[in-house]
Protein backbone atom coordinates (compact mmCIF):
# COMPACT_ATOMS: atom_id res chain seq x y z
CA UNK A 1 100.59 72.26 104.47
CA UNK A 2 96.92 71.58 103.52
CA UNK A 3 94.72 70.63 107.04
CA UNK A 4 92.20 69.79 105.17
CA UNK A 5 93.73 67.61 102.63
CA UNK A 6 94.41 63.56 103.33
CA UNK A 7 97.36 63.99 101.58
CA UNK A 8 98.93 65.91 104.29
CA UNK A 9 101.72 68.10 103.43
CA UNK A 10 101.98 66.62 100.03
CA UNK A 11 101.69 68.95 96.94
CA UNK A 12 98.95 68.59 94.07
CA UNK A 13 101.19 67.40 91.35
CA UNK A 14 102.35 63.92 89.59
CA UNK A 15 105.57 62.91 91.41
CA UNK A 16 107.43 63.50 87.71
CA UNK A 17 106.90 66.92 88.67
CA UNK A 18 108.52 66.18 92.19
CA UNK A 19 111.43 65.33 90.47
CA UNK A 20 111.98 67.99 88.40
CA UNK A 21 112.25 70.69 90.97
CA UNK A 22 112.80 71.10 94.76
CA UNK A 23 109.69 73.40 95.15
CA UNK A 24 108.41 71.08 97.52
CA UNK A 25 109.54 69.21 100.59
CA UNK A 26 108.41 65.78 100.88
CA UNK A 27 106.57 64.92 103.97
CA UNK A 28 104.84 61.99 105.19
CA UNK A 29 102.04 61.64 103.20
CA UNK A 30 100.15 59.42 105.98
CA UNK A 31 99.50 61.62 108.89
CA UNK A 32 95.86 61.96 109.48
CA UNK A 33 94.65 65.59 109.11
CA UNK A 34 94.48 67.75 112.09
CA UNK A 35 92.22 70.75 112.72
CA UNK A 36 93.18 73.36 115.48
CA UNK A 37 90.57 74.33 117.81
CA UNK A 38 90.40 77.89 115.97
CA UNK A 39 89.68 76.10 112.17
CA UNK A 40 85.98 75.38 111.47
CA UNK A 41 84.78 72.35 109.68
CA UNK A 42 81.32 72.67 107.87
CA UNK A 43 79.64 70.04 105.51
CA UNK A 44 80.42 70.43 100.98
CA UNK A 45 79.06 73.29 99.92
CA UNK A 46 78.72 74.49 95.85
CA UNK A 47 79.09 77.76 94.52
CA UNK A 48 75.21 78.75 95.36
CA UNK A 49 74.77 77.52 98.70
CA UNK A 50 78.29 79.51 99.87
CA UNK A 51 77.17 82.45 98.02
CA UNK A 52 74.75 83.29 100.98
CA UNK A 53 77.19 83.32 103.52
CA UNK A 54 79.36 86.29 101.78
CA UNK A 55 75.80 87.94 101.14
CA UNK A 56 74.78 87.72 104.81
CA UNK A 57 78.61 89.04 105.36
CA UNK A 58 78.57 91.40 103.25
CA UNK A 59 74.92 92.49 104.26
CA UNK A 60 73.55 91.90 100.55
CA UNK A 61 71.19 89.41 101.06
CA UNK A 62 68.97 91.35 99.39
CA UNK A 63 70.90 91.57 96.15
CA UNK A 64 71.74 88.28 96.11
CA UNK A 65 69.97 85.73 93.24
CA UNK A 66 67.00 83.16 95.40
CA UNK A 67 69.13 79.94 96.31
CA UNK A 68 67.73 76.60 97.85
CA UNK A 69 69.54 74.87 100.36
CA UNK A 70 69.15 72.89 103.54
CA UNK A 71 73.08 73.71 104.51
CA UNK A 72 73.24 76.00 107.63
CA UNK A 73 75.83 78.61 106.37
CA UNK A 74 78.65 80.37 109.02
CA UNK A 75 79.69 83.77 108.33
CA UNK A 76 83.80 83.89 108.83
CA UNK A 77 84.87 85.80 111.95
CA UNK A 78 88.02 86.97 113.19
CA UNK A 79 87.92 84.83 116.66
CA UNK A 80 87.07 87.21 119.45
CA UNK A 81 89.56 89.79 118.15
CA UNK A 82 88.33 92.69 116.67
CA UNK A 83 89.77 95.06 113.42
CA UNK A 84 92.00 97.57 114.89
CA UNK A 85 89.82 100.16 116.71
CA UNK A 86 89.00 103.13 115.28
CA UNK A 87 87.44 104.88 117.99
CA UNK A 88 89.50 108.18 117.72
CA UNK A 89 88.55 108.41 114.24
CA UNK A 90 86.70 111.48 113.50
CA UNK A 91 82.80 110.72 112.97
CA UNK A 92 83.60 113.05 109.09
CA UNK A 93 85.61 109.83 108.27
CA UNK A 94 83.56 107.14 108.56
CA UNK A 95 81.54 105.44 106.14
CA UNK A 96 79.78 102.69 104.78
CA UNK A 97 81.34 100.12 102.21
CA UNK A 98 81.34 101.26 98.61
CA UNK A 99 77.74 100.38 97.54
CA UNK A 100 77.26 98.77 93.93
CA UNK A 101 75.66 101.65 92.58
CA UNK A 102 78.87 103.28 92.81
CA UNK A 103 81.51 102.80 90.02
CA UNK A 104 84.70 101.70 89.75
CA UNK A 105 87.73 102.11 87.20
CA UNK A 106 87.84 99.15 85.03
CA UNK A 107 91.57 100.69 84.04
CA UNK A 108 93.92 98.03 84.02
CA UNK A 109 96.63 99.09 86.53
CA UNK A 110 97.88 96.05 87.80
CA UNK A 111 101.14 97.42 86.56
CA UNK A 112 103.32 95.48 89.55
CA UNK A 113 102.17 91.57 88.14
CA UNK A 114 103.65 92.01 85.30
CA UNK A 115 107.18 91.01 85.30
CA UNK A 116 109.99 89.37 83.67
CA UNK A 117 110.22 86.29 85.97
CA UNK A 118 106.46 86.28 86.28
CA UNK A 119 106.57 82.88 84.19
CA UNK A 120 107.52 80.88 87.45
CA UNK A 121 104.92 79.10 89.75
CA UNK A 122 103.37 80.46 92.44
CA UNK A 123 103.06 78.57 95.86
CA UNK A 124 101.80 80.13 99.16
CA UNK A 125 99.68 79.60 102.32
CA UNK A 126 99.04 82.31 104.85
CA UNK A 127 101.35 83.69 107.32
CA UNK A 128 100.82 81.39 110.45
CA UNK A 129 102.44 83.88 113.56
CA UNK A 130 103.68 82.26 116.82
CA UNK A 131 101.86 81.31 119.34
CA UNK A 132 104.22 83.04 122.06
CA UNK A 133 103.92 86.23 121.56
CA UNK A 134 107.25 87.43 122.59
CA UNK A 135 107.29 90.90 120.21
CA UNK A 136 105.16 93.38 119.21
CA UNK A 137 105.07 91.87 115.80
CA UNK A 138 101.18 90.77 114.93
CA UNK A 139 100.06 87.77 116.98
CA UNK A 140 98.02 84.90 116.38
CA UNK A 141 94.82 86.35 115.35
CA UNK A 142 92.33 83.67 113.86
CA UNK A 143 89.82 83.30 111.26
CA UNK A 144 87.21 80.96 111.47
CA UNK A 145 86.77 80.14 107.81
CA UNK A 146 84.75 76.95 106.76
CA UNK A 147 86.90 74.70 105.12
CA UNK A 148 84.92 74.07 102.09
CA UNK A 149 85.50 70.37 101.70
CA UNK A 150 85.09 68.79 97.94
CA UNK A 151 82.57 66.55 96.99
CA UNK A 152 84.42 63.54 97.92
CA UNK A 153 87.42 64.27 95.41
CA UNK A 154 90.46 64.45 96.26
CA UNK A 155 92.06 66.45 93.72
CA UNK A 156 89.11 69.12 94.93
CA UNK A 157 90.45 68.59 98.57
CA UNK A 158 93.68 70.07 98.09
CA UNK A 159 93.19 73.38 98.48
CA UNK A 160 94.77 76.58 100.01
CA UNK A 161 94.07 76.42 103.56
CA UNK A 162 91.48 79.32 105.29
CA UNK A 163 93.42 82.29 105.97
CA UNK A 164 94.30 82.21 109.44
CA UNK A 165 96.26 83.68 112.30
CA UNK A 166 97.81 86.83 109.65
CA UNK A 167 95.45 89.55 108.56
CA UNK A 168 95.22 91.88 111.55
CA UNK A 169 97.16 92.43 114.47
CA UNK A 170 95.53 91.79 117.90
CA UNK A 171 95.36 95.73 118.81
CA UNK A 172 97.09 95.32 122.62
CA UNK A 173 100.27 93.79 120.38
CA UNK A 174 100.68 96.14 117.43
CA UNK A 175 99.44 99.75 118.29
CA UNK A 176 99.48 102.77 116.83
CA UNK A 177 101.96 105.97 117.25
CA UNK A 178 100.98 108.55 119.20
CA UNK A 179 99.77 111.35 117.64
CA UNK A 180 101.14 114.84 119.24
CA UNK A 181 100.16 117.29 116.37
CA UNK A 182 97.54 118.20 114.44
CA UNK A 183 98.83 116.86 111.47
CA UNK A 184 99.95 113.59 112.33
CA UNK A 185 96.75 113.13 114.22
CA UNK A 186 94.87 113.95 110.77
CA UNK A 187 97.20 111.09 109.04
CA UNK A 188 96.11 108.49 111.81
CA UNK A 189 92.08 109.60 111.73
CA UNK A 190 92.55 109.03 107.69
CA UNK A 191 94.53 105.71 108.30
CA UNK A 192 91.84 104.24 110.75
CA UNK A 193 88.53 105.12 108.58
CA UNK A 194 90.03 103.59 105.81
CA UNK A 195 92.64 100.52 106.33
CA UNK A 196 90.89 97.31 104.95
CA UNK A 197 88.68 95.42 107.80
CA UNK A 198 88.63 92.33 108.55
CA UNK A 199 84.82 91.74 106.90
CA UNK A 200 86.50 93.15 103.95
CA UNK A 201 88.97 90.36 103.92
CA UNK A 202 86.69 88.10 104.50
CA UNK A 203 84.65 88.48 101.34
CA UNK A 204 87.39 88.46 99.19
CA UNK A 205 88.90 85.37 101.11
CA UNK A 206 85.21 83.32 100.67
CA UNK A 207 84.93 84.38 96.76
CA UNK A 208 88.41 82.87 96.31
CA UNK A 209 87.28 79.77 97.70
CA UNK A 210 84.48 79.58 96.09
CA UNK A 211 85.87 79.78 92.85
CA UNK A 212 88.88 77.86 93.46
CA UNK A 213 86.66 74.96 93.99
CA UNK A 214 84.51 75.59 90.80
CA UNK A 215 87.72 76.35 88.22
CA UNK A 216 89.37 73.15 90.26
CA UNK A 217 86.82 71.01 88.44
CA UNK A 218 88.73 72.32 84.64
CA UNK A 219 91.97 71.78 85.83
CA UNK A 220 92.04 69.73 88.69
CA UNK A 221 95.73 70.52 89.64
CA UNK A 222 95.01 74.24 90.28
CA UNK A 223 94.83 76.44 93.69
CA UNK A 224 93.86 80.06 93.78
CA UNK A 225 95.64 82.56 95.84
CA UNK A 226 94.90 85.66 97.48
CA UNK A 227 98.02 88.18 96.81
CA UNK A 228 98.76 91.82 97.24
CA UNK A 229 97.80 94.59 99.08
CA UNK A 230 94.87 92.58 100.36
CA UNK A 231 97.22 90.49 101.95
CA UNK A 232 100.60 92.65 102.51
CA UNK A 233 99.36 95.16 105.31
CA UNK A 234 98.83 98.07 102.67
CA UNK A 235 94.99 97.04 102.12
CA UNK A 236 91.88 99.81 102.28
CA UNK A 237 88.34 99.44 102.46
CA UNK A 238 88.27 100.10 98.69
CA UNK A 239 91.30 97.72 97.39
CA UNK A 240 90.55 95.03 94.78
CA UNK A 241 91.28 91.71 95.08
CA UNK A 242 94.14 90.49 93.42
CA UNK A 243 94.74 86.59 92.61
CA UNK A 244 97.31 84.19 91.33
CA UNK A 245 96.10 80.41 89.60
CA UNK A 246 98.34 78.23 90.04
CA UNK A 247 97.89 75.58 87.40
CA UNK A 248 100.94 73.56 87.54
CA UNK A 249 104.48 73.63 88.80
CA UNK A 250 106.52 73.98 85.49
CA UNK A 251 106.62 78.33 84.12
CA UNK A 252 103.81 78.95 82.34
CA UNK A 253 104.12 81.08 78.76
CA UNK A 254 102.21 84.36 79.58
CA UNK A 255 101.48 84.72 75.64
CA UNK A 256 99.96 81.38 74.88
CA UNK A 257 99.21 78.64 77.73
CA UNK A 258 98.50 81.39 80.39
CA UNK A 259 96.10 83.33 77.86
CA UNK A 260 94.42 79.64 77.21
CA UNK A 261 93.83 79.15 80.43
CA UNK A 262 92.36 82.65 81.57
CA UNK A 263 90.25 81.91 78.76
CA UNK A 264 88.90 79.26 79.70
CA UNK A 265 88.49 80.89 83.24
CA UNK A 266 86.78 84.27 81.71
CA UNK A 267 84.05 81.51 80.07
CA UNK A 268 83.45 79.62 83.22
CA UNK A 269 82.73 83.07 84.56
CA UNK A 270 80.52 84.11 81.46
CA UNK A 271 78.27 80.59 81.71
CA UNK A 272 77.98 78.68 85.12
CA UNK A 273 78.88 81.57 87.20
CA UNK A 274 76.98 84.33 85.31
CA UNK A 275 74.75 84.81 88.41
CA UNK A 276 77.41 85.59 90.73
CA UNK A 277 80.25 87.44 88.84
CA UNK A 278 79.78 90.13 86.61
CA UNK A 279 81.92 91.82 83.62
CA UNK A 280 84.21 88.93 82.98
CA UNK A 281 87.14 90.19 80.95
CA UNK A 282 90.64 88.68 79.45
CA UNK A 283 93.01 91.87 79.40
CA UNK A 284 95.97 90.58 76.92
CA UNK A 285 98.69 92.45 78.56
CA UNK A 286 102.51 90.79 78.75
CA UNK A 287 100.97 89.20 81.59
CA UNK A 288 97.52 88.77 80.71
CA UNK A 289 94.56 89.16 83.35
CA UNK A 290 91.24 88.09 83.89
CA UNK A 291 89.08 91.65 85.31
CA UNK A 292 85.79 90.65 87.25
CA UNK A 293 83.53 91.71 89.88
CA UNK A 294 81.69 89.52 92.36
CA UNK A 295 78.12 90.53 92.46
CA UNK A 296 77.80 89.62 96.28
CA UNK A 297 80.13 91.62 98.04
CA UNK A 298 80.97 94.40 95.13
CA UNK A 299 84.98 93.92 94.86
CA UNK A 300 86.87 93.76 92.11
CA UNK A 301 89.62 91.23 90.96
CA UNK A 302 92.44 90.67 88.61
CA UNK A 303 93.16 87.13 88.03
CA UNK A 304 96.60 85.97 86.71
CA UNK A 305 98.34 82.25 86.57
CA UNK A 306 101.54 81.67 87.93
CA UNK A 307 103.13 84.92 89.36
CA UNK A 308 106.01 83.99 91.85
CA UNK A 309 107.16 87.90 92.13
CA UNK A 310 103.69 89.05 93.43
CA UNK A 311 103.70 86.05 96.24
CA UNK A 312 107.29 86.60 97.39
CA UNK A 313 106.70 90.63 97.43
CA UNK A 314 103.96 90.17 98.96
CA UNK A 315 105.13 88.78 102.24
CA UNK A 316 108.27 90.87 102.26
CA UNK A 317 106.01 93.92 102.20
CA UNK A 318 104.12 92.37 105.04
CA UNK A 319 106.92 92.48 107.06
CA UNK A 320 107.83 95.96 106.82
CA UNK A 321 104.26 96.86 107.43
CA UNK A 322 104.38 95.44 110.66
CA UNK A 323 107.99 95.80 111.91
CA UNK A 324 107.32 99.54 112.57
CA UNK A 325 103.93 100.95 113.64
CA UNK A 326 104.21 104.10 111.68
CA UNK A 327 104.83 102.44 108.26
CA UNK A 328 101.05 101.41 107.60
CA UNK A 329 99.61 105.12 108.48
CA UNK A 330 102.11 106.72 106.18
CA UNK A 331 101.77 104.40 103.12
CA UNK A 332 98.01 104.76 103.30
CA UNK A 333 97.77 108.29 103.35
CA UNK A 334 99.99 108.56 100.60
CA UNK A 335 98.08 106.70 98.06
CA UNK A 336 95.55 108.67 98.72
CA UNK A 337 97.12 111.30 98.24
CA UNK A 338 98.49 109.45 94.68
CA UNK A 339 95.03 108.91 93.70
CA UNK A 340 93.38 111.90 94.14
CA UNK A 341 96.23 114.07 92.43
CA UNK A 342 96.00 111.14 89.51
CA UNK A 343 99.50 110.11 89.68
CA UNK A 344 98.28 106.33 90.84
CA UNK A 345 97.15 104.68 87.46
CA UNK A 346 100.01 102.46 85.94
CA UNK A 347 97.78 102.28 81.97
CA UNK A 348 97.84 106.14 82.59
CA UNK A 349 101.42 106.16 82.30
CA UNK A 350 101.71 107.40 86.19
CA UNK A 351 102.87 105.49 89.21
CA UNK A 352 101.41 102.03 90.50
CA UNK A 353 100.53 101.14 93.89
CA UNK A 354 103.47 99.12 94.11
CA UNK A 355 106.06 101.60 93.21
CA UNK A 356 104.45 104.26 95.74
CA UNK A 357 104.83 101.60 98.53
CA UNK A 358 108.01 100.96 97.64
CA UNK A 359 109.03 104.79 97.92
CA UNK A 360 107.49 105.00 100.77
CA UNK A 361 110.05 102.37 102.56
CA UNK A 362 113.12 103.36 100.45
CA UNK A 363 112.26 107.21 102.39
CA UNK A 364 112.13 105.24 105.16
CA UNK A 365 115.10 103.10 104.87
CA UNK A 366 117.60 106.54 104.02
CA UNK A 367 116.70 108.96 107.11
CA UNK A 368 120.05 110.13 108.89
CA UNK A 369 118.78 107.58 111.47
CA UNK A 370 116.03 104.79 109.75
CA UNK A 371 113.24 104.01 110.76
CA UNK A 372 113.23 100.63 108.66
CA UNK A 373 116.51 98.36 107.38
CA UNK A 374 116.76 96.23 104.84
CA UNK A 375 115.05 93.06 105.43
CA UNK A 376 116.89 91.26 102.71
CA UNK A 377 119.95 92.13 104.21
CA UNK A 378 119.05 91.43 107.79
CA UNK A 379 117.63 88.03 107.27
CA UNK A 380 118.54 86.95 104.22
CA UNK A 381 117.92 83.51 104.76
CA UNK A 382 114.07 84.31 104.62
CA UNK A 383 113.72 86.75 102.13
CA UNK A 384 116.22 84.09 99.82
CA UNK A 385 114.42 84.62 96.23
CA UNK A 386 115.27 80.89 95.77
CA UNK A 387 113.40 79.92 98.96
CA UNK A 388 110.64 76.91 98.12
CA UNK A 389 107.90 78.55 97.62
CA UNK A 390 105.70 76.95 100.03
CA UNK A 391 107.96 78.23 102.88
CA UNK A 392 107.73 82.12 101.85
CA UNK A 393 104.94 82.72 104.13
CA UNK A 394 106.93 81.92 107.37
CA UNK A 395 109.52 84.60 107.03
CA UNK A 396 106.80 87.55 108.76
CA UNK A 397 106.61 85.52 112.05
CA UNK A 398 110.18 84.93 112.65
CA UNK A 399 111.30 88.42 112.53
CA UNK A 400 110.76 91.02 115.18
CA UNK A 401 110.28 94.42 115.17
CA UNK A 402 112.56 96.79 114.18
CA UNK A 403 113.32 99.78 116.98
CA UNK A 404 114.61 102.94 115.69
CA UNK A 405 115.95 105.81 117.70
CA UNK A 406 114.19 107.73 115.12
CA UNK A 407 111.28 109.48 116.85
CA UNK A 408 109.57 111.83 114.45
CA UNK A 409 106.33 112.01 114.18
CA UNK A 410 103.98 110.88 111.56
CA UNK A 411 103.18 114.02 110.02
CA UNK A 412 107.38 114.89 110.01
CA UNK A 413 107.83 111.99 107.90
CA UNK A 414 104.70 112.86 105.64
CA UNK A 415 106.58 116.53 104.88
CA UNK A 416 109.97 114.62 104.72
CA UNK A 417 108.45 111.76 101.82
CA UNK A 418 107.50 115.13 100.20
CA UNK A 419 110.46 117.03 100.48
CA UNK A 420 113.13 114.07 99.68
CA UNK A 421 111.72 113.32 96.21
CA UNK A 422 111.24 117.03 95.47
CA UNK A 423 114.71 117.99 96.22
CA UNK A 424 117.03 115.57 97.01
CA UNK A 425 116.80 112.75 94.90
CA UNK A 426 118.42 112.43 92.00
CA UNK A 427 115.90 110.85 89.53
CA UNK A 428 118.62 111.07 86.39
CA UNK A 429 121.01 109.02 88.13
CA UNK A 430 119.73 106.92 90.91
CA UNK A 431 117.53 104.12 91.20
CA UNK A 432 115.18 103.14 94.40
CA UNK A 433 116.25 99.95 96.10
CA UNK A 434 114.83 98.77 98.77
CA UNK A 435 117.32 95.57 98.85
CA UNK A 436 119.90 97.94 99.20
CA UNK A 437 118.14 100.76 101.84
CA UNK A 438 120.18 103.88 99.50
CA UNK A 439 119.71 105.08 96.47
CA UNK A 440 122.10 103.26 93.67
CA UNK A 441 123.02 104.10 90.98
CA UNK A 442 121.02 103.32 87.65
CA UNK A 443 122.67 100.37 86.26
CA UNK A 444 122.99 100.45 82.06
CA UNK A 445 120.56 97.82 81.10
CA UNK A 446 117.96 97.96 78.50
CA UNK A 447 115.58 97.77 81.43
CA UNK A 448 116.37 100.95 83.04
CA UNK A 449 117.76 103.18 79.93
CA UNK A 450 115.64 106.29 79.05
CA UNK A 451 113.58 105.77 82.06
CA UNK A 452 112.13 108.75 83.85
CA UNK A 453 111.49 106.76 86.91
CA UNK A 454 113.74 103.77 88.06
CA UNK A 455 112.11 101.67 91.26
CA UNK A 456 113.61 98.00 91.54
CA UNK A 457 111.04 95.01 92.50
CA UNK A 458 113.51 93.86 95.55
CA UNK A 459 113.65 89.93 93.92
CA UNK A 460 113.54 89.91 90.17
CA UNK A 461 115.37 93.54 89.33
CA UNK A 462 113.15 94.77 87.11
CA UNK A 463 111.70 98.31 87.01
CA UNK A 464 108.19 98.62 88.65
CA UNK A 465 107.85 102.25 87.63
CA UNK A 466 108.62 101.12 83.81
CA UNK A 467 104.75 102.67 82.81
CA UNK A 468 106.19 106.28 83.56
CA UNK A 469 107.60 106.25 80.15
CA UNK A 470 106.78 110.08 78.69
CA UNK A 471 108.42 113.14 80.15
CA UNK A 472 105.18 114.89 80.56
CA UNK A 473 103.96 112.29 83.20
CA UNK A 474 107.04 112.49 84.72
CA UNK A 475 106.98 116.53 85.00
CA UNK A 476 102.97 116.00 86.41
CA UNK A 477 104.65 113.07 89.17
CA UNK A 478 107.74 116.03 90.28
CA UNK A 479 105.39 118.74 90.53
CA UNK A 480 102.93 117.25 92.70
CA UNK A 481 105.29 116.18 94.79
CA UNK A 482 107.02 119.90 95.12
CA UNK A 483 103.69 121.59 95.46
CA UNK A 484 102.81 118.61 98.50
CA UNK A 485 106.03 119.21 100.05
CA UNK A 486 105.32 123.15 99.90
CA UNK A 487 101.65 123.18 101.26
CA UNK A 488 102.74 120.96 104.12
CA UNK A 489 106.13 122.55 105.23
CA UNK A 490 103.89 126.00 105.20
CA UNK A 491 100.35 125.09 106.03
CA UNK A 492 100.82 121.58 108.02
CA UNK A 493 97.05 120.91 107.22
CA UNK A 494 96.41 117.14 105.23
CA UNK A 495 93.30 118.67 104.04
CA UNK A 496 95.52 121.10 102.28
CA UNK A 497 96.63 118.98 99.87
CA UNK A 498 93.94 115.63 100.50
CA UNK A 499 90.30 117.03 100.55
CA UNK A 500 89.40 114.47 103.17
CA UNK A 501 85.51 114.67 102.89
CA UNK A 502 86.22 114.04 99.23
CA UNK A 503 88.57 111.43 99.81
CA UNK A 504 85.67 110.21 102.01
CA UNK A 505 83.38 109.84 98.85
CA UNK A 506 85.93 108.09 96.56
CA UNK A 507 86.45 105.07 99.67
């Protein structure tokens, strides 16, 4: 489970902890560690010294606080497999990473972490994909991350492997649709300029374990995980990173212990690491947060302990991203969309990104013909919300894509997202399930009474679109959809209701 570790396989925790829950599997804890031929090993590195590889990544060198060091630092690659191509892309659409002049909203919208099960732990890895690659489903594509081995202690050594073999699809194995109109070759152009990059990834991936290793040395027990759109297929150039401390295997009481411990975090961040992440601060929310920036490659994170819905959603909505080719282009465009009309800000009382994705596939799932199923109906045993934890990231590379005699095009099913929630469904009544692929009815729980919008998280039940709790937000949310639907069915132009040199500006 952990190359890297001597303790093969084994899980971070006193074996009383072992015996309270079947989390784990027990493997032999004696097999030497094993390195593929893809994994890179390189010699203990602190917090300063790794710094300058994400700054030569990154190409912020210059930015970057003087460091001395004899260690000869490895920017991560992708292999020999590049991002997906984006050689059709208009020239209007590309663009350089955000630079750190430019700002970003320090609203707290990380609406979809907080959840009534969120007080369960958290165990992942990344999505290792088969070797045979006997589907069109993402193949093994391979990042060759330094292991950052501890200083000799093994309670440092157990870590969360390098991301590896998940992030992008080898480009010959998961293409893009075709685009035959003007419109749906707008949609793809936007898609392309801004889906998240693999160098994007890759600075997010190296802060993470960077700072895993330095908040490992206050609470030894702990790993830090990537989660969210970063990981889940939905990412662009401009998404923040969004991670999950796991600090023990036992739930964790948002109010008290988890606020403790993010404080502690927030000061670590204030003193020792002061030179390399900026604007430390503890949001107190039901599940609290800990907002940051990383001064080296200029992204953004929200850090929470122990959330087991955002690491099992997560890797479901992985799976749809990559079981069709026209669900990634779609969902992109549309938060764009969300954004720029200013219905995409969950502590604005508007939609998350969350909920949007999950309209997005519910659309999908109740065409006359579908272009997606239900993945929790079709394979239950992998999308099981009792699964061990540590086996959740395995369900993506079992599953293969899904074929739908469906063939409309992507700017169609842009003017049919439009059109279904501006005229056909029934927000009073229904609810959004993606479980279910329909529309259900709204059940009578305190959860979903006097709710404007009703969107259920696919494991835990709960209402993602809770934050849309005054009518007036909800009025804004209908109307832009019917004037979207409108401009499209009449004009067919994206820049008709997306300003795309604007939405250029905002990446």
């Amino acid at each position: 489970m952990f190359p890297n570790s001597s303790n093969l396989g084994r899980p971070p925790f006193p074996s009383k902890h072992q015996q309270q829950s079947n989390f784990f599997n027990v493997l032999p804890v004696n097999i030497p560690p094993t390195l593929s031929h893809q994994q890179t090993v390189v010699p203990p590195l602190n917090f300063r010294t790794a710094v300058l590889s994400r700054a030569l990544l990154s190409g912020n060198l210059a930015a970057t606080p003087a460091v001395t060091s004899t260690a000869t630092l490895q920017p991560m690659t992708y292999g020999n497999v590049s991002p997906v191509s984006t050689s059709g892309a208009l020239t209007s659409f590309q663009g350089r990473k955000r630079q750190s002049e430019q700002s970003v909203s320090r609203n707290v919208k990380r609406q979809r972490i907080d959840s009534q099960n969120s007080d369960t732990t958290v165990v992942n890895q990344a999505v290792p994909l088969p070797e045979e690659r006997q589907h069109s489903f993402p193949g093994p594509i391979s990042i060759q991350s330094p292991s950052f081995l501890a200083r000799g202690s093994p309670a440092l050594a157990r870590c969360v492997p390098p991301l590896r073999d998940t992030l992008f699809p080898d480009p010959t194995e998961a293409r893009l649709p075709l685009a035959k109109d003007e419109l749906s070759q707008q949609v793809l152009e936007l898609f392309q300029a801004c889906q998240q990059q693999a160098s994007d990834l890759d600075s997010k991936e190296l802060c993470r374990t960077e700072l895993q290793r330095e908040i490992q040395l206050i609470f030894p027990q702990s790993r830090l995980y990537l989660v969210g759109s970063s990981l889940n297929g939905f990412g662009t150039r401009s998404s923040d990173g969004d991670l999950c401390l796991v600090v023990k295997e036992e739930p964790v009481n948002q109010k008290t212990e988890a606020r403790r411990i993010l404080s502690s975090v927030q000061k670590l961040f204030s003193t020792k690491l002061s030179s390399y992440i900026e604007r430390p601060q503890l949001i107190r929310a039901k599940v609290p947060i800990v907002k940051f920036r990383d001064k080296v490659s200029y992204v953004e994170f929200d850090l929470n302990v122990n959330n087991v819905v955002g690491i099992r959603n997560t890797f479901l909505l992985r799976t749809y991203a990559f079981i069709e080719n026209r669900v990634r282009p779609l969902v992109l465009v549309i938060k764009k969309w969300a954004s720029f009309h200013e219905i995409n800000d969950a502590s604005r009382g508007t939609l998350n990104s969350y909920s949007l994705v999950l309209m997005v596939l519910h659309y999908l799932q109740t065409l006359p013909e579908p272009i997606l199923p239900s993945l929790q109906k079709n394979y239950p045993e992998c999308f099981d919300p009792t699964m061990q934890l540590h086996l959740v990231h395995q369900a993506p590379c079992t599953i293969p894509p899904y074929i739908s005699k469906n063939g409309s095009s992507l700017g169609d099913l842009l003017i049919g997202f439009f059109k279904y929630y501006a005229t056909e469904f029934d927000w009073s009544h229904q609810m959004i399930s993606v479980r279910e692929a329909k529309a259900i009815p709204r059940p009578d729980g305190i959860e979903w009474r006097n709710k404007f919008i009703c969107v259920e998280e696919p494991f835990d039940g709960t209402n993602t679109a809770r934050a849309v709790h005054e009518k007036q937000k909800f009025d804004m949310i209908r109307g832009e959809f019917a004037q979207a639907w409108r401009v499209l069915r009449d004009k067919k132009d994206l820049k008709c209701i997306l300003p795309l040199r604007a939405d250029k500006l905002k990446r």
